[in-house]
N, C-alpha and C. Protein backbone atom coordinates (compact mmCIF):
# COMPACT_ATOMS: atom_id res chain seq x y z
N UNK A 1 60.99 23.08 -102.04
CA UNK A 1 62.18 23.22 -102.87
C UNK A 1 62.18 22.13 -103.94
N UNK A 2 62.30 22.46 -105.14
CA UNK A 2 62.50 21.49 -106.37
C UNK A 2 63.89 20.52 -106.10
N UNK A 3 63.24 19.22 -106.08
CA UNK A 3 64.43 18.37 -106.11
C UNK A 3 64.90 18.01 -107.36
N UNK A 4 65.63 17.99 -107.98
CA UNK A 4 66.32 18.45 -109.13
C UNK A 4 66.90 16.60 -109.46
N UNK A 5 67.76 15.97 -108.34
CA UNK A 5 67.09 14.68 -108.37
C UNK A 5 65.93 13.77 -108.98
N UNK A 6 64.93 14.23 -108.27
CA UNK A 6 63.64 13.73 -108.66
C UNK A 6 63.43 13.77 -110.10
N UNK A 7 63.38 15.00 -110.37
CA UNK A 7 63.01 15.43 -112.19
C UNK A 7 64.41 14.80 -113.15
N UNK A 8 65.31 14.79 -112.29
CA UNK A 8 66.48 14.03 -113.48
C UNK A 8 65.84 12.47 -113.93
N UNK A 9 65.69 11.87 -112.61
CA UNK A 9 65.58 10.28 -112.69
C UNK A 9 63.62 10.44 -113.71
N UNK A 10 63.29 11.22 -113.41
CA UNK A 10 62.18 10.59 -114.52
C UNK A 10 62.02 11.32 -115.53
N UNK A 11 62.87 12.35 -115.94
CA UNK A 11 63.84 12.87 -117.47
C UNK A 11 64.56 11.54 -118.23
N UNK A 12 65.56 10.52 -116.53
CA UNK A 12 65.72 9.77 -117.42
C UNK A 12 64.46 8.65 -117.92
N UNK A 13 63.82 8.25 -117.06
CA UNK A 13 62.50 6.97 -117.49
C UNK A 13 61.87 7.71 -118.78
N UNK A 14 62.07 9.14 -119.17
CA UNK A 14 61.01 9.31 -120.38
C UNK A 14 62.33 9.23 -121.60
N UNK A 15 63.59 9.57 -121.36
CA UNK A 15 64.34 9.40 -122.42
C UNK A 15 64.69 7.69 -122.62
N UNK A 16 64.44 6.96 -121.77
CA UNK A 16 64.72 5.58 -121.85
C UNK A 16 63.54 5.11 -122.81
N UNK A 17 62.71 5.67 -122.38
CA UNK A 17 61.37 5.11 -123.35
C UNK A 17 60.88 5.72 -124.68
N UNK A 18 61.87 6.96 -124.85
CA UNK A 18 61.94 7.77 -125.83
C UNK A 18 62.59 6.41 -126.88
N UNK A 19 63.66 6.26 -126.67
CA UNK A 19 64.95 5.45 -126.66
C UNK A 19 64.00 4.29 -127.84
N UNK A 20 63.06 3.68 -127.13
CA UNK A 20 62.91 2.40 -127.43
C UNK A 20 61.39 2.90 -128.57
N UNK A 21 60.66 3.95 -128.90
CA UNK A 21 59.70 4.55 -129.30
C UNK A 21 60.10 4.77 -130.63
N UNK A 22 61.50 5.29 -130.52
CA UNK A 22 61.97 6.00 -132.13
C UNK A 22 62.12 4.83 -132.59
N UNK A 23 62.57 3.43 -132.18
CA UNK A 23 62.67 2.31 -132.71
C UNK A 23 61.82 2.07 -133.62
N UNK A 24 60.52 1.93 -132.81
CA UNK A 24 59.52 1.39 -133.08
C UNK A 24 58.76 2.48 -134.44
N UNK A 25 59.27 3.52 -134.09
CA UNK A 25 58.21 4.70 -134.88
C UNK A 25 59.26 4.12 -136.73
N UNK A 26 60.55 4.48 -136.37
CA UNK A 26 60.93 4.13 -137.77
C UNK A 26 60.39 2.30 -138.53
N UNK A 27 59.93 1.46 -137.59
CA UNK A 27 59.58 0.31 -137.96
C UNK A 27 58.86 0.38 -139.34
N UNK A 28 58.67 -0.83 -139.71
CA UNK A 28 57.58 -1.02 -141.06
C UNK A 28 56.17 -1.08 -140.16
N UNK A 29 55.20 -0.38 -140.98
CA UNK A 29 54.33 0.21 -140.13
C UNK A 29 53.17 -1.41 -140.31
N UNK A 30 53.43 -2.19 -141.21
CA UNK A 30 52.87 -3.50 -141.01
C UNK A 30 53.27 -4.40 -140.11
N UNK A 31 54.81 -4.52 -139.92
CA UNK A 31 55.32 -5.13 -138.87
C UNK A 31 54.47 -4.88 -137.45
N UNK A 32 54.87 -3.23 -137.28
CA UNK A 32 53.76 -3.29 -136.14
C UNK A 32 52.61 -3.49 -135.60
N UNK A 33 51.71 -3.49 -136.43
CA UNK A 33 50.06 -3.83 -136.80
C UNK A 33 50.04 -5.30 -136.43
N UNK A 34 51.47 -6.58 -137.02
CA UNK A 34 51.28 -7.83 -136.65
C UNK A 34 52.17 -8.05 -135.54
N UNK A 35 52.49 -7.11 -135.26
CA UNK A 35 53.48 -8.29 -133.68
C UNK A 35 52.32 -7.46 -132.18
N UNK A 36 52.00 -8.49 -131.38
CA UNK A 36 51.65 -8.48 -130.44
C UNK A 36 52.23 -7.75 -129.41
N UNK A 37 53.83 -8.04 -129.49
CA UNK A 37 54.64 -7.43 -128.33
C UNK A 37 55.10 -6.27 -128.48
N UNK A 38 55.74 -5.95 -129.74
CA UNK A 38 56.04 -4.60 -130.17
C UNK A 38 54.49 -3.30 -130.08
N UNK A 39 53.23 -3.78 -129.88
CA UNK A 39 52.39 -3.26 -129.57
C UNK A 39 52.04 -2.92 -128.23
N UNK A 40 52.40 -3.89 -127.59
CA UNK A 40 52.20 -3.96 -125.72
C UNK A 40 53.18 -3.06 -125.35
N UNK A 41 54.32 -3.12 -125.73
CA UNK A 41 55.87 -2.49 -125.40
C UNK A 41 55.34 -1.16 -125.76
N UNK A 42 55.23 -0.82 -127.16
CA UNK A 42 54.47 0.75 -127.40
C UNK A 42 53.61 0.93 -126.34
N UNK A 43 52.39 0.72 -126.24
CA UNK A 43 51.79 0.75 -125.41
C UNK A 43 52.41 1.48 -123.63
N UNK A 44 53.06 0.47 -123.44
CA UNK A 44 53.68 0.30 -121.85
C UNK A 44 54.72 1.40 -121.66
N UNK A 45 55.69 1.58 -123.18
CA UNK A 45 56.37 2.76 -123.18
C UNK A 45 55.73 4.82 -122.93
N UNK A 46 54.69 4.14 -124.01
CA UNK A 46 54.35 5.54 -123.75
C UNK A 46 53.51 5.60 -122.38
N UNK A 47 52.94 4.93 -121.60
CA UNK A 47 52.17 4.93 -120.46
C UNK A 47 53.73 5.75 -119.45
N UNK A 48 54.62 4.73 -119.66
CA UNK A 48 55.42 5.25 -118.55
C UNK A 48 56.50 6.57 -118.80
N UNK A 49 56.56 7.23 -120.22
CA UNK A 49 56.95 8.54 -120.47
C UNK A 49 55.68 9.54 -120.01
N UNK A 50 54.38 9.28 -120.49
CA UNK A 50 53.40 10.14 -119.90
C UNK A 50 53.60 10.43 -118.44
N UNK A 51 53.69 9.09 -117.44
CA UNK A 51 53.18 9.24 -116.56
C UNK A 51 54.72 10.22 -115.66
N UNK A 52 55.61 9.49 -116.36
CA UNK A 52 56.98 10.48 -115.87
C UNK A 52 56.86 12.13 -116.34
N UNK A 53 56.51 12.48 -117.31
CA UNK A 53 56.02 13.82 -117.85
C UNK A 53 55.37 14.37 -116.50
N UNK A 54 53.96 13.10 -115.83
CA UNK A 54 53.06 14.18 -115.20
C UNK A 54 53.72 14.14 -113.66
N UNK A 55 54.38 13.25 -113.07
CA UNK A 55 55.39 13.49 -111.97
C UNK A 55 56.18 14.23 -111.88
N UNK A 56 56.57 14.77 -113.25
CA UNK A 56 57.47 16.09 -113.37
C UNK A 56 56.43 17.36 -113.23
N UNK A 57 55.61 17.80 -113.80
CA UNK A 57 54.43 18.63 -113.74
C UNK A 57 53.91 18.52 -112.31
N UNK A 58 53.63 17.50 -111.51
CA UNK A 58 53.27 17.48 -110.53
C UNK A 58 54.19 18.46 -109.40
N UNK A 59 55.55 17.42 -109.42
CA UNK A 59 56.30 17.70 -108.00
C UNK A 59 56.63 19.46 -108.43
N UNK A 60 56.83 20.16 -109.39
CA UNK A 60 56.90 21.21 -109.99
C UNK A 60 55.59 22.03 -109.31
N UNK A 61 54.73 21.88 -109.63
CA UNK A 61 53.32 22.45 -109.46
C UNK A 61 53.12 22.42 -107.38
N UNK A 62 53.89 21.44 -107.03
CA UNK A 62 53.49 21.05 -105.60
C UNK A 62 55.02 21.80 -105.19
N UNK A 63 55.98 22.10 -105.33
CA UNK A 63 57.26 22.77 -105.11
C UNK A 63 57.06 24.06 -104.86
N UNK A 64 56.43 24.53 -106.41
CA UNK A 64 56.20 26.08 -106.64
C UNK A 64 55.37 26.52 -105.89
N UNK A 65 54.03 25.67 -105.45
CA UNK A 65 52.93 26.17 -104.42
C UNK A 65 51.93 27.15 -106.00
N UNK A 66 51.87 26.00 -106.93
CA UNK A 66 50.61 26.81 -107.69
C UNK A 66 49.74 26.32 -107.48
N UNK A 67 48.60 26.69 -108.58
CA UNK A 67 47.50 25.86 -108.71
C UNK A 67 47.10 24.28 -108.11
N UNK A 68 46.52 23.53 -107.85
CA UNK A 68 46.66 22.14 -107.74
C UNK A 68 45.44 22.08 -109.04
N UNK A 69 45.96 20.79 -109.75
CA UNK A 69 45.46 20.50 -111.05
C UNK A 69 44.32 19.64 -110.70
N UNK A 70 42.73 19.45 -110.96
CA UNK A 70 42.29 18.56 -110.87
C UNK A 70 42.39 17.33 -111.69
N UNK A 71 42.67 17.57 -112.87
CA UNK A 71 42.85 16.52 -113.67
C UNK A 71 44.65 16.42 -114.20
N UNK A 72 44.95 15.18 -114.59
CA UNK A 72 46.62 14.99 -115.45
C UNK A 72 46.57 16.29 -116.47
N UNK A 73 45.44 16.40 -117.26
CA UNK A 73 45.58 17.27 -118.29
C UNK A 73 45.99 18.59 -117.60
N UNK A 74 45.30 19.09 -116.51
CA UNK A 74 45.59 20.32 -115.90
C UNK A 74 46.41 20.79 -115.60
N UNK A 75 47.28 19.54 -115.10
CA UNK A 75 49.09 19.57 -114.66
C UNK A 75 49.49 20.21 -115.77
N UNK A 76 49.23 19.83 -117.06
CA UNK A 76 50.30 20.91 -118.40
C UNK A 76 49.72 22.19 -118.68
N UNK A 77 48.36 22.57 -118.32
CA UNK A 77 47.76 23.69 -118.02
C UNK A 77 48.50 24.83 -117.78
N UNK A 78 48.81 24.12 -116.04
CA UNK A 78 48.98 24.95 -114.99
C UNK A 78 50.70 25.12 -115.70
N UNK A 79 51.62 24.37 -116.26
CA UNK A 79 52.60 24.58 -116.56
C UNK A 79 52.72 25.41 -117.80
N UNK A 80 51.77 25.56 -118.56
CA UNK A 80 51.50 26.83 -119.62
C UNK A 80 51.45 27.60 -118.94
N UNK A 81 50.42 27.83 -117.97
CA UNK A 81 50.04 29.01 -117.16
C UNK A 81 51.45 29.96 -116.75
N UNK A 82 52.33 29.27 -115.68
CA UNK A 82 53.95 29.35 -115.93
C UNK A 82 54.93 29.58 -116.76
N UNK A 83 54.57 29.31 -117.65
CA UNK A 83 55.14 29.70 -118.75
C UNK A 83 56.54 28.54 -119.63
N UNK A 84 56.41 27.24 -118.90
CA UNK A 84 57.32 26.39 -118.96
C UNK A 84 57.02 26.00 -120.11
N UNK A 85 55.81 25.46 -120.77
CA UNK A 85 55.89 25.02 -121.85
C UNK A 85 54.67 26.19 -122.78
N UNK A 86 54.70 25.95 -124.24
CA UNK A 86 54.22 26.88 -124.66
C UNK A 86 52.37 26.00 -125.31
N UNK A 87 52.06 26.58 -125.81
CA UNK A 87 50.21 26.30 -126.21
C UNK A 87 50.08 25.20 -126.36
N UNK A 88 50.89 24.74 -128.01
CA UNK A 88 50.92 23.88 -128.64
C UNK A 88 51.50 22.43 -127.73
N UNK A 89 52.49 22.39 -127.53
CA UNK A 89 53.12 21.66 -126.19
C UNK A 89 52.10 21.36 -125.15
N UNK A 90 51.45 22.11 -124.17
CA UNK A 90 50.46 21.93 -123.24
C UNK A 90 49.10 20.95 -123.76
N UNK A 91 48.89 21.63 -125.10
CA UNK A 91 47.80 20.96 -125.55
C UNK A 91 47.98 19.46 -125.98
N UNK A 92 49.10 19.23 -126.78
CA UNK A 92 49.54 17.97 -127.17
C UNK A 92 49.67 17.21 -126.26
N UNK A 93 50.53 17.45 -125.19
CA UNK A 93 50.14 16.68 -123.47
C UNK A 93 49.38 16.60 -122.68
N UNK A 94 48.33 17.68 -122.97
CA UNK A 94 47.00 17.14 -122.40
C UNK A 94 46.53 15.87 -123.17
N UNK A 95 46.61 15.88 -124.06
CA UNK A 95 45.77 14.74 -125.04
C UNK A 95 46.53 13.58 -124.64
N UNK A 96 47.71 13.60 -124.54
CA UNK A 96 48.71 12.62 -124.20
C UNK A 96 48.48 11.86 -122.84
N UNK A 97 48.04 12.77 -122.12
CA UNK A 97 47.61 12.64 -120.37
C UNK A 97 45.97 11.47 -120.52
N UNK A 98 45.26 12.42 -121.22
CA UNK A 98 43.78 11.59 -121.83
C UNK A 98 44.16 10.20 -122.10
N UNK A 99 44.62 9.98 -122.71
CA UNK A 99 45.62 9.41 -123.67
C UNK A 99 45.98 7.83 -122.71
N UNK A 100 46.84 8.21 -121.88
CA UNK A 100 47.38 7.52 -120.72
C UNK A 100 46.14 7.23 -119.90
N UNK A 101 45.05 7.77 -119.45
CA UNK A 101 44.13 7.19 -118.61
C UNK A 101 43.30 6.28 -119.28
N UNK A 102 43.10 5.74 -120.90
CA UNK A 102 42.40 5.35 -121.81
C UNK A 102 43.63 3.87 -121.61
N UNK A 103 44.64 4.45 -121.62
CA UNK A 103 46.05 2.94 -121.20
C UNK A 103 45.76 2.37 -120.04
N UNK A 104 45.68 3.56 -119.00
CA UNK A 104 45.54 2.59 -117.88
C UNK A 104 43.85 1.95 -117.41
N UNK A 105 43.09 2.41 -118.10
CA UNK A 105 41.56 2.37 -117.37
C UNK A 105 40.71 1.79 -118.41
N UNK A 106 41.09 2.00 -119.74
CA UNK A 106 40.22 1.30 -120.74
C UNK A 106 41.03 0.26 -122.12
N UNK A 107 42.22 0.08 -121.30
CA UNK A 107 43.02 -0.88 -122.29
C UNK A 107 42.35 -1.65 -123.31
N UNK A 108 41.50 -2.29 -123.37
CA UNK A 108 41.02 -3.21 -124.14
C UNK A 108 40.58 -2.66 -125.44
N UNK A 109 39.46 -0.92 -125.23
CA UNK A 109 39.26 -0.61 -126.40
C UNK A 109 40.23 0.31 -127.19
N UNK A 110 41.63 0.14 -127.34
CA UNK A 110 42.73 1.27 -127.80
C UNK A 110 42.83 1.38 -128.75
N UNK A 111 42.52 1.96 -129.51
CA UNK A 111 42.46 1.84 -131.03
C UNK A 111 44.21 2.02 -131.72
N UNK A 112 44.61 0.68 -132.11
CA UNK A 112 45.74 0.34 -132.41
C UNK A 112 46.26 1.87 -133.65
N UNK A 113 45.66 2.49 -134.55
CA UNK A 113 46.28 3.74 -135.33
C UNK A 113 46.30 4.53 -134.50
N UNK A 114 45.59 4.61 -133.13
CA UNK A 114 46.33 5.99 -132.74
C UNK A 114 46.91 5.92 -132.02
N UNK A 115 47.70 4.58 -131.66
CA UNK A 115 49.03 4.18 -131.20
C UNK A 115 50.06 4.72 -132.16
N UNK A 116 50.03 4.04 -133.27
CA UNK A 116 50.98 4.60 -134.21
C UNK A 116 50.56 5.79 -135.01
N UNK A 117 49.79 6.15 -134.68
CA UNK A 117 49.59 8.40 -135.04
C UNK A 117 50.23 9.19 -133.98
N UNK A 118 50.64 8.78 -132.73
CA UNK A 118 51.09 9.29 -131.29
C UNK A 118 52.88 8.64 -131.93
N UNK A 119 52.99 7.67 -132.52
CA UNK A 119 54.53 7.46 -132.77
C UNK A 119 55.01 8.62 -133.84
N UNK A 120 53.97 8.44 -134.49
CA UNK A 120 54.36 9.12 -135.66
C UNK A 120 54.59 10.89 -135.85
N UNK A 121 53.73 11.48 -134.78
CA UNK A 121 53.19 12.57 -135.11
C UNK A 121 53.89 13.28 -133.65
N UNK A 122 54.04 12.36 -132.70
CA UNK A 122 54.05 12.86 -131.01
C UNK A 122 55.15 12.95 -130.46
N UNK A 123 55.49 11.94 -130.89
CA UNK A 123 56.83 11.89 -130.09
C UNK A 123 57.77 12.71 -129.97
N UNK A 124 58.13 13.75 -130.82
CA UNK A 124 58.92 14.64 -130.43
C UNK A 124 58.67 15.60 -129.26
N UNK A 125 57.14 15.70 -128.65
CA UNK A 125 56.46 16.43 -128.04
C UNK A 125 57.52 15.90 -126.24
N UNK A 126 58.02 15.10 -126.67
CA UNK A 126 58.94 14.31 -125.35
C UNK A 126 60.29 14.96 -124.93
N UNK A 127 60.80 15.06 -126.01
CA UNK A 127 62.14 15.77 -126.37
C UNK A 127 61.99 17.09 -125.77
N UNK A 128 60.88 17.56 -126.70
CA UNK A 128 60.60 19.27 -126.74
C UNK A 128 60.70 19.86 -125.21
N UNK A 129 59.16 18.62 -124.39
CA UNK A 129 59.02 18.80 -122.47
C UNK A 129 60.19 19.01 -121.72
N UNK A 130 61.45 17.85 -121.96
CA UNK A 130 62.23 17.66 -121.21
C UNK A 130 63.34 18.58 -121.80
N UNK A 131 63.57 19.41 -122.70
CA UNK A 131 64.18 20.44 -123.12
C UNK A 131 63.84 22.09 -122.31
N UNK A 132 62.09 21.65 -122.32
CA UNK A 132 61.75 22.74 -121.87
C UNK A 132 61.75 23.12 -119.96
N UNK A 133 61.53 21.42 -119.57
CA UNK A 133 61.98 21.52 -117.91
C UNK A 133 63.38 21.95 -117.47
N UNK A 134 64.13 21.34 -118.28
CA UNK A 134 65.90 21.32 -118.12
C UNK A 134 66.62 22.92 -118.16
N UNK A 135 65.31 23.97 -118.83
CA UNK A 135 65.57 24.97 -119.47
C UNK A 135 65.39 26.19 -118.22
N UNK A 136 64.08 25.76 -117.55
CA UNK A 136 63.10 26.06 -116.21
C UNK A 136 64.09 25.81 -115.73
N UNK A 137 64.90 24.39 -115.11
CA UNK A 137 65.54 24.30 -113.99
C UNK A 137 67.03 25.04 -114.37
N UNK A 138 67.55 25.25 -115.22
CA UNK A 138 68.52 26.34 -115.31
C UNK A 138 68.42 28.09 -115.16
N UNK A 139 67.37 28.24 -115.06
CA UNK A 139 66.79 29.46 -114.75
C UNK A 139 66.41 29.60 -113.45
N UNK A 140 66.05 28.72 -112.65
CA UNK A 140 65.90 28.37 -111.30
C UNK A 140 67.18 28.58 -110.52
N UNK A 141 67.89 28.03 -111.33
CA UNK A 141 69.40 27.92 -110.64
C UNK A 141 70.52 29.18 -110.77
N UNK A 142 69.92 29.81 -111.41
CA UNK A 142 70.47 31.37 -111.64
C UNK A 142 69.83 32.44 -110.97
């Protein structure tokens, strides 16, 4: 059974970090290039909206009794497959998922523009997910 709980509290951890992203995305795009922390914080933000994205995809995928995903990317797959999110969406969060294992496993080589090409270009892709789960779980509930 979908705990509805569960997916709220990390709806909220990705809108909290949504929160602090649009900040950063409207910034002066030099500012960000020179501050150290406002880079780490990007960084750390989007690690922990991804990874709330794929805990939502997960407990979803492990609820419903589908597919099991071998990879993060697969989790938005299998949720295309479903029909929860649509092509474009799935695909953008796969990359996003890639994305996050390059944060957590190869930090050192991150190439600082496509930190701010993911602010610039991605972020709505956050909004869109948690519009589109909220949408699933009202249809669930009917």
């Amino acid at each position: 059974m979908i705990d509805e709980e569960i997916i709220e509290s990390k709806i909220d951890i990705i809108l909290t970090n949504l929160s602090y992203l649009e900040t950063v995305r409207s910034s002066d795009k030099t500012v960000f290039f020179h501050s150290f922390e406002k880079k780490q914080a990007t960084k750390h933000s989007l690690q922990e909206a991804i990874e709330a994205s794929l805990d939502i995809a997960n407990h979803l995928i492990a609820e419903q009794g589908w597919n099991r995903a071998e990879t993060y990317a697969e989790m938005f797959q299998e949720l295309h497959t479903h029909q929860i999110i649509d092509k474009p969406l799935m695909e953008s969060l796969s990359d996003m998922a890639r994305f996050r294992n390059l944060l957590v496993h190869r930090y050192g080589i991150i190439d600082e523009q496509r930190v701010w090409s993911i602010l610039q270009e991605d972020l709505d892709d956050f909004s869109l997910f948690v519009k589109n789960i909220e949408s699933f779980l009202q249809h669930m509930t009917k």
